[in-house]
Protein backbone atom coordinates (compact mmCIF):
# COMPACT_ATOMS: atom_id res chain seq x y z
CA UNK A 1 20.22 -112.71 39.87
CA UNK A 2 19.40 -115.80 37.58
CA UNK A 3 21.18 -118.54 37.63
CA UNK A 4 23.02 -119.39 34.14
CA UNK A 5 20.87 -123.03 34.19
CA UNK A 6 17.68 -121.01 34.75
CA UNK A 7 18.80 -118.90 31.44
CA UNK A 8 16.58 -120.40 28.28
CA UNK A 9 19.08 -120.30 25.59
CA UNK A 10 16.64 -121.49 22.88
CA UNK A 11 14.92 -117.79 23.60
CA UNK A 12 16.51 -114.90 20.85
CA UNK A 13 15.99 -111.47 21.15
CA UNK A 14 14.97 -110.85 17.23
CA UNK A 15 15.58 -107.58 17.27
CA UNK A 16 19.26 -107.27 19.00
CA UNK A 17 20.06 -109.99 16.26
CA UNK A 18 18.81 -107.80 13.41
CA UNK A 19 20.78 -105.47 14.35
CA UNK A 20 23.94 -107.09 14.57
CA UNK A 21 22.75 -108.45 11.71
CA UNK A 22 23.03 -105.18 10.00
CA UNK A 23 26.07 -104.12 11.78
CA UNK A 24 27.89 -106.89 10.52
CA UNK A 25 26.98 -105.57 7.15
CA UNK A 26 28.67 -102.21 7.25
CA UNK A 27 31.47 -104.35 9.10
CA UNK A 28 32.15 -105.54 5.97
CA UNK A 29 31.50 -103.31 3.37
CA UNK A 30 33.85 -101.00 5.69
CA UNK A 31 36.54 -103.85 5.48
CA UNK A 32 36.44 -103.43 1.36
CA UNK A 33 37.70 -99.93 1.14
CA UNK A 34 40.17 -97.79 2.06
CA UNK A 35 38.22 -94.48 2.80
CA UNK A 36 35.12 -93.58 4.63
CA UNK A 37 31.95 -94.69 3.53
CA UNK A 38 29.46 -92.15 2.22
CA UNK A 39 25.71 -92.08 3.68
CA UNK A 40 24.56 -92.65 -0.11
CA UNK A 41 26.90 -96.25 0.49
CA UNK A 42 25.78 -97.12 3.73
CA UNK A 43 21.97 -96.76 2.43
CA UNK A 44 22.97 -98.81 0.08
CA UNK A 45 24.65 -101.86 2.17
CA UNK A 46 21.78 -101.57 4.57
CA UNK A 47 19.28 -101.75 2.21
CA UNK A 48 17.58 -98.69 2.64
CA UNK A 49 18.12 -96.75 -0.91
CA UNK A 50 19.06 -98.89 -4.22
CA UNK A 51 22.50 -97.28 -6.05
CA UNK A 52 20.13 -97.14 -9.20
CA UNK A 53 17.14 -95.41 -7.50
CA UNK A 54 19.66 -93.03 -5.71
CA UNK A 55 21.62 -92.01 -9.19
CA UNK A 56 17.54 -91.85 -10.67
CA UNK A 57 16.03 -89.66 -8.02
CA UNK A 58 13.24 -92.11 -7.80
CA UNK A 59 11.78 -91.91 -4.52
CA UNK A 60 11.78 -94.45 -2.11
CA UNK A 61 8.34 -95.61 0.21
């Protein structure tokens, strides 16, 4: 068991804060609205799809 002064705090895990990172981004798109979001909206607060490329069928890489 290590010892909390053996811990090296200046060490980040870069992907665990990513994805809280991302988390907190839903977190508060969620907060905005009143309803459910839709998987078109959460592509869109994450980043993955643009609304305008979504609405254009272009395709995404």
């Amino acid at each position: 068991m290590l010892r909390q002064q053996e811990v090296d705090l200046r060490v980040h895990d870069r992907v665990a804060l990513d994805e809280i990172e991302l988390y907190s981004e839903i977190l508060s798109a969620v907060a905005t609205t009143d309803r459910s979001l839709t998987t078109a909206e959460i592509d869109v607060v994450l980043g993955v799809r643009s609304a305008t490329s979504r609405r254009e069928g272009v395709p995404q890489d």
